[in-house]
PDB file of N, CA and C in Angstrom:
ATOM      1  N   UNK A   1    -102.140 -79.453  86.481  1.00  0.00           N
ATOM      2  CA  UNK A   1    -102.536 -78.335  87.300  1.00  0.00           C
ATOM      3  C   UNK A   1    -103.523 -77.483  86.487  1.00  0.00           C
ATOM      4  N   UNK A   2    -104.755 -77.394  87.348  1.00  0.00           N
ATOM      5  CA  UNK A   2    -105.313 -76.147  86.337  1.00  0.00           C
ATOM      6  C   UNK A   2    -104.786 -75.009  85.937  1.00  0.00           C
ATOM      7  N   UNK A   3    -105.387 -73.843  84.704  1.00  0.00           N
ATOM      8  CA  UNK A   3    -105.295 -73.082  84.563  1.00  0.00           C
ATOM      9  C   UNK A   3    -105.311 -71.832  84.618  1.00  0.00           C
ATOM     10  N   UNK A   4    -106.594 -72.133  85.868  1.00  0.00           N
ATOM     11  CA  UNK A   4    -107.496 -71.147  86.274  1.00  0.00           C
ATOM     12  C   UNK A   4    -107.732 -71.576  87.885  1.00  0.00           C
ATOM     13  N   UNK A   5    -108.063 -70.573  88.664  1.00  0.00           N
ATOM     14  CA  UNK A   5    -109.144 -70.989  89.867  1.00  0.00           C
ATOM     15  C   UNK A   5    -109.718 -69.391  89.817  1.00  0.00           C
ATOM     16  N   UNK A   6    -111.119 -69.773  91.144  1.00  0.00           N
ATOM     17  CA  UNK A   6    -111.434 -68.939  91.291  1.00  0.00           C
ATOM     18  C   UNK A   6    -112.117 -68.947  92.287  1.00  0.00           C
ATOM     19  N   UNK A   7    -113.296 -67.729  92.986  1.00  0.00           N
ATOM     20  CA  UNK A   7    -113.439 -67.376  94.156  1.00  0.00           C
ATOM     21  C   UNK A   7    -114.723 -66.496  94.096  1.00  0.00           C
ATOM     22  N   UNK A   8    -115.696 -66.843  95.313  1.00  0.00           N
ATOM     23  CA  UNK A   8    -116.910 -66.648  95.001  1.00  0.00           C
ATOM     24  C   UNK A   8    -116.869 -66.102  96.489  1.00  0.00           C
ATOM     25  N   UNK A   9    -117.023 -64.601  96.560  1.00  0.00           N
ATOM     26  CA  UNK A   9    -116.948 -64.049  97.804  1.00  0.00           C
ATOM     27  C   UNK A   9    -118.007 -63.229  98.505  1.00  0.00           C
ATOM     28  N   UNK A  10    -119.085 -63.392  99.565  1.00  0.00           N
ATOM     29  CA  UNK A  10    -120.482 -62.743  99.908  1.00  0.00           C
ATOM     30  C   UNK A  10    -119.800 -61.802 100.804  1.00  0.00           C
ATOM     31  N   UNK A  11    -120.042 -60.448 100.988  1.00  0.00           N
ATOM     32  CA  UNK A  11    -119.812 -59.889 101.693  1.00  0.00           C
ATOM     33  C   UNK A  11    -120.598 -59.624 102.840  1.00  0.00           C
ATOM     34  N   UNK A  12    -120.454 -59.783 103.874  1.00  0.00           N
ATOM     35  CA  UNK A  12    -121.911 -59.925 104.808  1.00  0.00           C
ATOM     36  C   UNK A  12    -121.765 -58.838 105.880  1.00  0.00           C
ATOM     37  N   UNK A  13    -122.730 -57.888 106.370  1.00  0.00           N
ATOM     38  CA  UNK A  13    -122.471 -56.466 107.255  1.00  0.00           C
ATOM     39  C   UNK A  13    -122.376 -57.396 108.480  1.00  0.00           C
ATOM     40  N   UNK A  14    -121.584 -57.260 109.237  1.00  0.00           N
ATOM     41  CA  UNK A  14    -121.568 -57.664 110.554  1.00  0.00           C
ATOM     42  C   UNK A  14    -121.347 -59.199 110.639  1.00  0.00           C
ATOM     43  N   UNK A  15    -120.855 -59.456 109.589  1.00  0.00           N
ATOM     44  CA  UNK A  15    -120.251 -61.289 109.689  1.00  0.00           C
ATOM     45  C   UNK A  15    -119.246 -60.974 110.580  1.00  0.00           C
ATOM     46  N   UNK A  16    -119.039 -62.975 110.887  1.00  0.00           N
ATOM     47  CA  UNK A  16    -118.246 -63.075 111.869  1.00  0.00           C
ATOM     48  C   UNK A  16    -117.274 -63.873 111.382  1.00  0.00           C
ATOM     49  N   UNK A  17    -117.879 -64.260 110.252  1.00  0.00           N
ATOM     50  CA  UNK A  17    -116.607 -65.675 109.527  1.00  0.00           C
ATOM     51  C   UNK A  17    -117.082 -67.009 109.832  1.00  0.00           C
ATOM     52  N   UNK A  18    -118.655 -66.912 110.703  1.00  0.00           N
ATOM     53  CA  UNK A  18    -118.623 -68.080 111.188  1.00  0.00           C
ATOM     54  C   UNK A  18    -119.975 -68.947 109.779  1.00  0.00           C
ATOM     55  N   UNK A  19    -120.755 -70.246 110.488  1.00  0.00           N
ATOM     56  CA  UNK A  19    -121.703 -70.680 109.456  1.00  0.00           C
ATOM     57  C   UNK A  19    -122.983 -69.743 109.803  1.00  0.00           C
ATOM     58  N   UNK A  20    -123.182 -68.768 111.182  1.00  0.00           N
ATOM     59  CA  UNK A  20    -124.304 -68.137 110.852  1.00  0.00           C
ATOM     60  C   UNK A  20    -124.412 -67.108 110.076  1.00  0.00           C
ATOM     61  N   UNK A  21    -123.362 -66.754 109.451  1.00  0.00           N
ATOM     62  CA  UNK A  21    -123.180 -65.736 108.325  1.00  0.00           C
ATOM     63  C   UNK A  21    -124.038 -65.758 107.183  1.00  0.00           C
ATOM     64  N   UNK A  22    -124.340 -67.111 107.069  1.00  0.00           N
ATOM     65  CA  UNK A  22    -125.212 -68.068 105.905  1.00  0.00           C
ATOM     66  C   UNK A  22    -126.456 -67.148 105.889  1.00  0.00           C
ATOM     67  N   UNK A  23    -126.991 -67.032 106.765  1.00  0.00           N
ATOM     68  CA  UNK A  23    -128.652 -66.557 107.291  1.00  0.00           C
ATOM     69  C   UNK A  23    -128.668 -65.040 107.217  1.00  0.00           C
ATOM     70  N   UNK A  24    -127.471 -64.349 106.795  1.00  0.00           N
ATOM     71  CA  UNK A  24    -127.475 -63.255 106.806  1.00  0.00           C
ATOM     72  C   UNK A  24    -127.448 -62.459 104.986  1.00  0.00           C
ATOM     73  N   UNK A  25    -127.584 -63.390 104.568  1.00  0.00           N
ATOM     74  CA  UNK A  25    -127.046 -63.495 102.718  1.00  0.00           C
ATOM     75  C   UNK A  25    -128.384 -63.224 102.708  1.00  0.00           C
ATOM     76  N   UNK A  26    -128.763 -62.328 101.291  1.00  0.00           N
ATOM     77  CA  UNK A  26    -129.786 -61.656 101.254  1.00  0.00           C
ATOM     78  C   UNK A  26    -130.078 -61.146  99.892  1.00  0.00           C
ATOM     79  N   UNK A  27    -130.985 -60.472  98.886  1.00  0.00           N
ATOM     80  CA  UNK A  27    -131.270 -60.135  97.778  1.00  0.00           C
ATOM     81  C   UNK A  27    -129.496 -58.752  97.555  1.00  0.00           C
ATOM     82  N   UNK A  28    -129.521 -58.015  98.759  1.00  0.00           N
ATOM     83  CA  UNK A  28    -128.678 -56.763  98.942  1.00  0.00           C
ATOM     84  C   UNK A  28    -127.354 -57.331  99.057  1.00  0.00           C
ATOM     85  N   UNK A  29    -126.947 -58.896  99.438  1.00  0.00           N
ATOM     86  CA  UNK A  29    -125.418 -58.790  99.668  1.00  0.00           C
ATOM     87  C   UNK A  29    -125.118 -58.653  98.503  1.00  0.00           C
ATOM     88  N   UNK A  30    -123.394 -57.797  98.696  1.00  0.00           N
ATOM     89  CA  UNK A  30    -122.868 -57.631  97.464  1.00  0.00           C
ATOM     90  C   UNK A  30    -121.881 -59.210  97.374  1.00  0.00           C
ATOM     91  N   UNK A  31    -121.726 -59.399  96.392  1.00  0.00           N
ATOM     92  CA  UNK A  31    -120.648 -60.713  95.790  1.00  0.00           C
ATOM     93  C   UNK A  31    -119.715 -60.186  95.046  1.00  0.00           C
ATOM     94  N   UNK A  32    -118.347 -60.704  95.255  1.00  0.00           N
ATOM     95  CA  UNK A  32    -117.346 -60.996  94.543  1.00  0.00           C
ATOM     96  C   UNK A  32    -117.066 -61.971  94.031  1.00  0.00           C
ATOM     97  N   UNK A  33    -117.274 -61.972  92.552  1.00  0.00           N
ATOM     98  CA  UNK A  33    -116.163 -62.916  91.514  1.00  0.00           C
ATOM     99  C   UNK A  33    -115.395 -63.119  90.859  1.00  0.00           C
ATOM    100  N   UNK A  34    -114.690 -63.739  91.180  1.00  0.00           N
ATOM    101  CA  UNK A  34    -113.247 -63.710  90.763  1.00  0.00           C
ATOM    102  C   UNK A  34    -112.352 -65.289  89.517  1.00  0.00           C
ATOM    103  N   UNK A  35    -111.944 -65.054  88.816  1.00  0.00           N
ATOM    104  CA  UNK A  35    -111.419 -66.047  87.876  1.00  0.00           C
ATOM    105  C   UNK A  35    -110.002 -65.781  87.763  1.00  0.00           C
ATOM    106  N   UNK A  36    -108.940 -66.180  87.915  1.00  0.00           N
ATOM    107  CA  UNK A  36    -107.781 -65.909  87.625  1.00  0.00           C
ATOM    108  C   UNK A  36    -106.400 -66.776  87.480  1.00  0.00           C
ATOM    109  N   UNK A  37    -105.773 -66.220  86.577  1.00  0.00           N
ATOM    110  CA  UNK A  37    -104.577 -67.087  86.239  1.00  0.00           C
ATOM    111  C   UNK A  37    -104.009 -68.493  87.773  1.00  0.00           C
ATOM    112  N   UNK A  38    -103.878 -69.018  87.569  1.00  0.00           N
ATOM    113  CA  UNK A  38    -102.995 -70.165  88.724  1.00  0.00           C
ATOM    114  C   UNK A  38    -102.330 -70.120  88.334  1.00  0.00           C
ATOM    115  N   UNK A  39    -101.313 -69.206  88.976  1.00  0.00           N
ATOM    116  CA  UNK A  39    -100.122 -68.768  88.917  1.00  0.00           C
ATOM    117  C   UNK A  39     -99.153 -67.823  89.638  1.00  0.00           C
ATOM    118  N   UNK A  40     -98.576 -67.543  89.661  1.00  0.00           N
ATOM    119  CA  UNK A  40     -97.497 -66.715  90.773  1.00  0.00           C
ATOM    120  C   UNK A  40     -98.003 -64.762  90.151  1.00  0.00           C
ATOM    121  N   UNK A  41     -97.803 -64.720  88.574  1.00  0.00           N
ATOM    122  CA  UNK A  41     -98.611 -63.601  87.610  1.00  0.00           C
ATOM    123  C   UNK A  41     -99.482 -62.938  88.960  1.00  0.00           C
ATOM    124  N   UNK A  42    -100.710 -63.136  89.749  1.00  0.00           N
ATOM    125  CA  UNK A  42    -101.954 -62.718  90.035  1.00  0.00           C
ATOM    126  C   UNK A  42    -101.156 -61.412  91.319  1.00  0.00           C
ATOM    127  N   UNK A  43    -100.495 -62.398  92.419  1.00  0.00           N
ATOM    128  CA  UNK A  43     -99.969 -60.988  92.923  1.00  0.00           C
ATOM    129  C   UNK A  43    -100.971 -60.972  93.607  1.00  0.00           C
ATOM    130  N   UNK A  44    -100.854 -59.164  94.353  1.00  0.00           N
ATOM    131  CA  UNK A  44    -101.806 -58.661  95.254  1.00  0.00           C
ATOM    132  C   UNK A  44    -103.327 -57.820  94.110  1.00  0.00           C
ATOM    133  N   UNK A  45    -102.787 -58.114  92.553  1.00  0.00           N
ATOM    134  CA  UNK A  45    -103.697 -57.421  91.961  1.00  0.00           C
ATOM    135  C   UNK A  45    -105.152 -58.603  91.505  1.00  0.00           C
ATOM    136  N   UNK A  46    -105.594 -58.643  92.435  1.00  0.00           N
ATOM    137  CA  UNK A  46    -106.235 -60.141  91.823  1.00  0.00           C
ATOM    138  C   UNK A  46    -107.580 -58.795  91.396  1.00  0.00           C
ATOM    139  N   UNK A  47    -107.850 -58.082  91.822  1.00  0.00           N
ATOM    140  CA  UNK A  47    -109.059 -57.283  91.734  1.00  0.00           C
ATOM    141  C   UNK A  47    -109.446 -57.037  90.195  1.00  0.00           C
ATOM    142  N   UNK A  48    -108.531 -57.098  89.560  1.00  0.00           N
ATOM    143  CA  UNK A  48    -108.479 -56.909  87.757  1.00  0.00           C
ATOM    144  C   UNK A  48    -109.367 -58.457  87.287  1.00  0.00           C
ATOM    145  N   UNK A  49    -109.388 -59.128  87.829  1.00  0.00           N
ATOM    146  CA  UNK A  49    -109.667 -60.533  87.446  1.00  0.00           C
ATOM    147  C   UNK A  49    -111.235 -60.840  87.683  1.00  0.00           C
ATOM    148  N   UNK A  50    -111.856 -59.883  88.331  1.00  0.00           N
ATOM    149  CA  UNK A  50    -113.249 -60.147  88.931  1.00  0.00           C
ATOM    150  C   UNK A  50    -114.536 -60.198  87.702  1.00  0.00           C
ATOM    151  N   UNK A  51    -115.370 -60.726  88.076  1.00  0.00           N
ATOM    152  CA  UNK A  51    -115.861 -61.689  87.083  1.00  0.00           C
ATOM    153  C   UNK A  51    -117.921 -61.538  88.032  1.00  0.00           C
ATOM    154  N   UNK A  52    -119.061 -61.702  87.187  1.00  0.00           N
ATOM    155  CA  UNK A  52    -119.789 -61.718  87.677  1.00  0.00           C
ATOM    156  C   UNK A  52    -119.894 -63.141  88.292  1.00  0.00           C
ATOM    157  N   UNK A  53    -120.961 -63.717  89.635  1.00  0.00           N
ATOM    158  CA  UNK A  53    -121.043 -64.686  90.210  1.00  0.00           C
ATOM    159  C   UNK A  53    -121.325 -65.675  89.227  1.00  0.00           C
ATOM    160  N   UNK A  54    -122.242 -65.356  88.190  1.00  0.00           N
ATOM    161  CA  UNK A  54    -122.566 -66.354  87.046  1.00  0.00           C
ATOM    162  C   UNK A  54    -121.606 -66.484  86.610  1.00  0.00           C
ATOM    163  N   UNK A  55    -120.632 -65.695  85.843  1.00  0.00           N
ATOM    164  CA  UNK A  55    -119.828 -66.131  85.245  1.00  0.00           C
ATOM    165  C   UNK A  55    -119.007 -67.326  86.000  1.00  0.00           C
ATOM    166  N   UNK A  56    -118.826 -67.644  86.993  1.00  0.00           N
ATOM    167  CA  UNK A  56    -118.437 -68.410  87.931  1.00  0.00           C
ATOM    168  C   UNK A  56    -118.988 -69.765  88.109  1.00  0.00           C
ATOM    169  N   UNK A  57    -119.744 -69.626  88.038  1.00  0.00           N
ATOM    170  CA  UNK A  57    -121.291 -70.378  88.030  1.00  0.00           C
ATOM    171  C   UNK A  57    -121.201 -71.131  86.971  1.00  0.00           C
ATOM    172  N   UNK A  58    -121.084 -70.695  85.641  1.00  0.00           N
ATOM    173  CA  UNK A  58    -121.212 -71.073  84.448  1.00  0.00           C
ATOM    174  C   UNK A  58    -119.750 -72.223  83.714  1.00  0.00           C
ATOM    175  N   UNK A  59    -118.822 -71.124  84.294  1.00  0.00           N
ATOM    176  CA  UNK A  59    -117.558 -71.874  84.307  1.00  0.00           C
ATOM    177  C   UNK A  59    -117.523 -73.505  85.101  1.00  0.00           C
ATOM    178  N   UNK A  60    -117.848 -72.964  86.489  1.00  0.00           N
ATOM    179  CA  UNK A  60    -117.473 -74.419  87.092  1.00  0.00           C
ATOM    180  C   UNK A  60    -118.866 -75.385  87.292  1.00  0.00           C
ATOM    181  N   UNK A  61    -120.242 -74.726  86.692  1.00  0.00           N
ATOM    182  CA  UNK A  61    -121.299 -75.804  86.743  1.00  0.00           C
ATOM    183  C   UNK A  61    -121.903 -76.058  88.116  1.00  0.00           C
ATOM    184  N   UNK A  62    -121.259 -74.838  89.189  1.00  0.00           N
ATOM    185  CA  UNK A  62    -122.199 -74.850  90.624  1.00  0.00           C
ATOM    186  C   UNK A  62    -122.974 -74.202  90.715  1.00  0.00           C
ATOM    187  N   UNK A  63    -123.881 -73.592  91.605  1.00  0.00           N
ATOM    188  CA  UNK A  63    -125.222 -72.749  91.682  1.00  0.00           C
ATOM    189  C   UNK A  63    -124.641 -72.561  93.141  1.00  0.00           C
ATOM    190  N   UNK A  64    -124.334 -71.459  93.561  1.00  0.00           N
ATOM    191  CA  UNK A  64    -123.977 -70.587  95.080  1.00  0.00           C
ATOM    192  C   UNK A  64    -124.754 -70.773  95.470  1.00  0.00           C
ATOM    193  N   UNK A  65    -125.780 -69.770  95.411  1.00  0.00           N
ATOM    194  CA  UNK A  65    -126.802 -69.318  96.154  1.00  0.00           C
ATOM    195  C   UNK A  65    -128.246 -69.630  95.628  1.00  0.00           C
ATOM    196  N   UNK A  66    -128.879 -70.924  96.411  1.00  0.00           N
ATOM    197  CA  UNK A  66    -130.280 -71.026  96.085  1.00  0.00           C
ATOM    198  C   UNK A  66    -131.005 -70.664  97.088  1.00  0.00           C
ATOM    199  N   UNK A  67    -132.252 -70.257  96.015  1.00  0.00           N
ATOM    200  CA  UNK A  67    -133.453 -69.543  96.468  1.00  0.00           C
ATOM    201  C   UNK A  67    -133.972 -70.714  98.024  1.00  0.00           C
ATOM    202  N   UNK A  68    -134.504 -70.026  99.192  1.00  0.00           N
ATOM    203  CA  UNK A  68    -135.257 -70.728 100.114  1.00  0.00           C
ATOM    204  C   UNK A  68    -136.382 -70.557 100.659  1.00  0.00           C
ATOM    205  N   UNK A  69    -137.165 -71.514 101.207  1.00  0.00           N
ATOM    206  CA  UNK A  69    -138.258 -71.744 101.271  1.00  0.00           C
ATOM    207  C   UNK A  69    -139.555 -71.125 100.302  1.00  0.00           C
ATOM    208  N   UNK A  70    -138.975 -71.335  99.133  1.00  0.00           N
ATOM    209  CA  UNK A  70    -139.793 -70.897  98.295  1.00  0.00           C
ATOM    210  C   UNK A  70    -139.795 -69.459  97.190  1.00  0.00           C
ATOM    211  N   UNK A  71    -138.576 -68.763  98.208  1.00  0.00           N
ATOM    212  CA  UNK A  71    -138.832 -67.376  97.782  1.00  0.00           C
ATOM    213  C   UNK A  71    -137.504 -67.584  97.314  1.00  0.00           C
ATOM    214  N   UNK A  72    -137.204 -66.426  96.209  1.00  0.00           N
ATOM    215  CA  UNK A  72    -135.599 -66.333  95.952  1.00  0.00           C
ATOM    216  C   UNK A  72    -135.071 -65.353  96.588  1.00  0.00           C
ATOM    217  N   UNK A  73    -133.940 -65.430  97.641  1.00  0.00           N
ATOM    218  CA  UNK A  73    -133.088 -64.544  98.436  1.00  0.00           C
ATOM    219  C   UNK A  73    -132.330 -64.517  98.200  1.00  0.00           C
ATOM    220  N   UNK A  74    -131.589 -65.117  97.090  1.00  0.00           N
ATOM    221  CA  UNK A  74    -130.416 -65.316  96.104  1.00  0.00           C
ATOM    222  C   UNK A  74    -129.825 -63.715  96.129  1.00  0.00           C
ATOM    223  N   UNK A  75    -128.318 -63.298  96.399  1.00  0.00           N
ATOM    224  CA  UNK A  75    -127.801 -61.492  95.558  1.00  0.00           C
ATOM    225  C   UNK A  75    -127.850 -62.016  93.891  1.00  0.00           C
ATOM    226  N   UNK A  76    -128.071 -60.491  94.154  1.00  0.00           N
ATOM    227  CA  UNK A  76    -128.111 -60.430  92.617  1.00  0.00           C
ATOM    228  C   UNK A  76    -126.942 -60.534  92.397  1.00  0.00           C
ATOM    229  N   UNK A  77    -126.605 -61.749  90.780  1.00  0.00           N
ATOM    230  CA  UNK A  77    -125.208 -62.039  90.676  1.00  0.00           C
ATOM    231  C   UNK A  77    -124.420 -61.727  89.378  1.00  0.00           C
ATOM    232  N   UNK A  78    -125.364 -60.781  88.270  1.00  0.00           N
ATOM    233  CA  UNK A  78    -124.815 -60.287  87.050  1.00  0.00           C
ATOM    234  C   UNK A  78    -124.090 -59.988  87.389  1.00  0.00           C
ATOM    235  N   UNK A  79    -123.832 -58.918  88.146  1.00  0.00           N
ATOM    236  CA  UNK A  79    -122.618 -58.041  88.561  1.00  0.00           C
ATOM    237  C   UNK A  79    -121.490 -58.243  88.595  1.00  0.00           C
ATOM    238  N   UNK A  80    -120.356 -57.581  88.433  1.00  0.00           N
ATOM    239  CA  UNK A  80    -118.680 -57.806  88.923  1.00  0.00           C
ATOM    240  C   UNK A  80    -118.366 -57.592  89.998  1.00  0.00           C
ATOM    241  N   UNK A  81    -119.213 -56.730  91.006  1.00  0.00           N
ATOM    242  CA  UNK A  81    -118.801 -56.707  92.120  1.00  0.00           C
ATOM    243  C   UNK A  81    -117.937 -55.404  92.159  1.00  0.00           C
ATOM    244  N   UNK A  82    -118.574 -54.573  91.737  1.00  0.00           N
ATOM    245  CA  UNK A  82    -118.157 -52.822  91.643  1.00  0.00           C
ATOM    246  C   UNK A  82    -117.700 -52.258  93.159  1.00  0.00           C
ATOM    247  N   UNK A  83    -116.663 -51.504  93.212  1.00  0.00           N
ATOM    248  CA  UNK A  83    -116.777 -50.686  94.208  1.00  0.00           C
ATOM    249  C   UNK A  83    -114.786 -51.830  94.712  1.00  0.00           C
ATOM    250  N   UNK A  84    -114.150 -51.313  95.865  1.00  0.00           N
ATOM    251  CA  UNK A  84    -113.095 -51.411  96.245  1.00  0.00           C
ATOM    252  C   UNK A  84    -113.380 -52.866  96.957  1.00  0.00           C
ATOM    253  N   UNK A  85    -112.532 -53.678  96.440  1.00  0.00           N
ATOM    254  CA  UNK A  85    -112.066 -55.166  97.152  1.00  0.00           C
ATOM    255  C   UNK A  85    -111.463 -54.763  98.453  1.00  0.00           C
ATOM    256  N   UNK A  86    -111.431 -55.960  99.498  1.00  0.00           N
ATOM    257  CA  UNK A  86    -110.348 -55.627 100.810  1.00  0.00           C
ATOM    258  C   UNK A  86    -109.298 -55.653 100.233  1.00  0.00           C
ATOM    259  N   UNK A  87    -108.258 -54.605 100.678  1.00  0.00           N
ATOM    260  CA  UNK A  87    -106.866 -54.486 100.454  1.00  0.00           C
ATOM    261  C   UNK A  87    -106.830 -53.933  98.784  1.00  0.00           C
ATOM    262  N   UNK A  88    -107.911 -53.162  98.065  1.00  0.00           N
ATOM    263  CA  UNK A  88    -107.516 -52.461  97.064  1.00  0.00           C
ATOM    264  C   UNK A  88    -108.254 -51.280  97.358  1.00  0.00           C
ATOM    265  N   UNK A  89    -107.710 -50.490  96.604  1.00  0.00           N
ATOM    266  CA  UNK A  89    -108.432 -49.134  95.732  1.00  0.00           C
ATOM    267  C   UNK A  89    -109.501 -49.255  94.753  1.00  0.00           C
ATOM    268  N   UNK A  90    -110.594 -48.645  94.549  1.00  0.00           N
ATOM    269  CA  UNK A  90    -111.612 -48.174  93.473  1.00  0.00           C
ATOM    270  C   UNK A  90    -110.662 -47.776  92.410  1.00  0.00           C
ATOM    271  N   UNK A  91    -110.518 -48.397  91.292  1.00  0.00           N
ATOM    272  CA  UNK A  91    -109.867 -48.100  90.325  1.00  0.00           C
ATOM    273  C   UNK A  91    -110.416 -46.716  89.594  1.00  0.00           C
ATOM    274  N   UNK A  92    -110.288 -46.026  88.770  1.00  0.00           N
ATOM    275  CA  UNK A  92    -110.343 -44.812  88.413  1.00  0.00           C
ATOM    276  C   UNK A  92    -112.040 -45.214  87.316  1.00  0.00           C
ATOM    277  N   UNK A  93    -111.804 -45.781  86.553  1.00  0.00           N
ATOM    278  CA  UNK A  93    -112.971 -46.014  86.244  1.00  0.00           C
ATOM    279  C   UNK A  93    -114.643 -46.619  87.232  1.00  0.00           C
ATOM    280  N   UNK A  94    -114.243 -46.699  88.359  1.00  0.00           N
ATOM    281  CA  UNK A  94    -115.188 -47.587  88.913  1.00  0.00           C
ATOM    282  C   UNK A  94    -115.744 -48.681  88.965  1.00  0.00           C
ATOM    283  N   UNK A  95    -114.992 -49.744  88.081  1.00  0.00           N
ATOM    284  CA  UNK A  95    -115.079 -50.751  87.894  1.00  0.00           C
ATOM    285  C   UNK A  95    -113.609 -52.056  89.052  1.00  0.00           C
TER     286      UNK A  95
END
């Protein structure tokens, strides 16, 4: 069993959950990444575990989001993905 999994999450304004959500991903969506124990440990606190998209990227050797038709529309993916997960709080630091 692995050690780890993890979770590469686009947040999209006005998604539906469906595949045209795809077309709506943009330089501005924000991303969530996430790396965390596989294990029972993670709980409802998985938000402690978030991770930039690269880091994700780097770990498992996929590329999310490529650039199309030429241009890169890729989110920006340094990030951790600042600001309140669904079903958490903004932690006190803002991170």
């Amino acid at each position: 069993m692995p050690a780890k999994c993890w979770k590469v999450v686009a947040v999209v304004d006005g998604g539906e959950g469906g595949p045209a959500d795809a077309a709506k991903i943009g330089p501005r969506t924000r991303l969530i990444g996430v790396v965390m124990p596989n294990d029972q440990s993670v709980g409802h606190g998985w938000a402690k575990f978030r991770v930039s998209v690269r880091d994700v990227e780097t770990l498992t050797g996929y590329q999310f989001f490529e650039p199309r038709a030429g241009r890169d529309h890729r989110p920006a993916q340094g990030s951790r993905g600042h600001g309140a997960c669904p079903g958490q709080s903004v932690p006190a630091d803002g991170d």
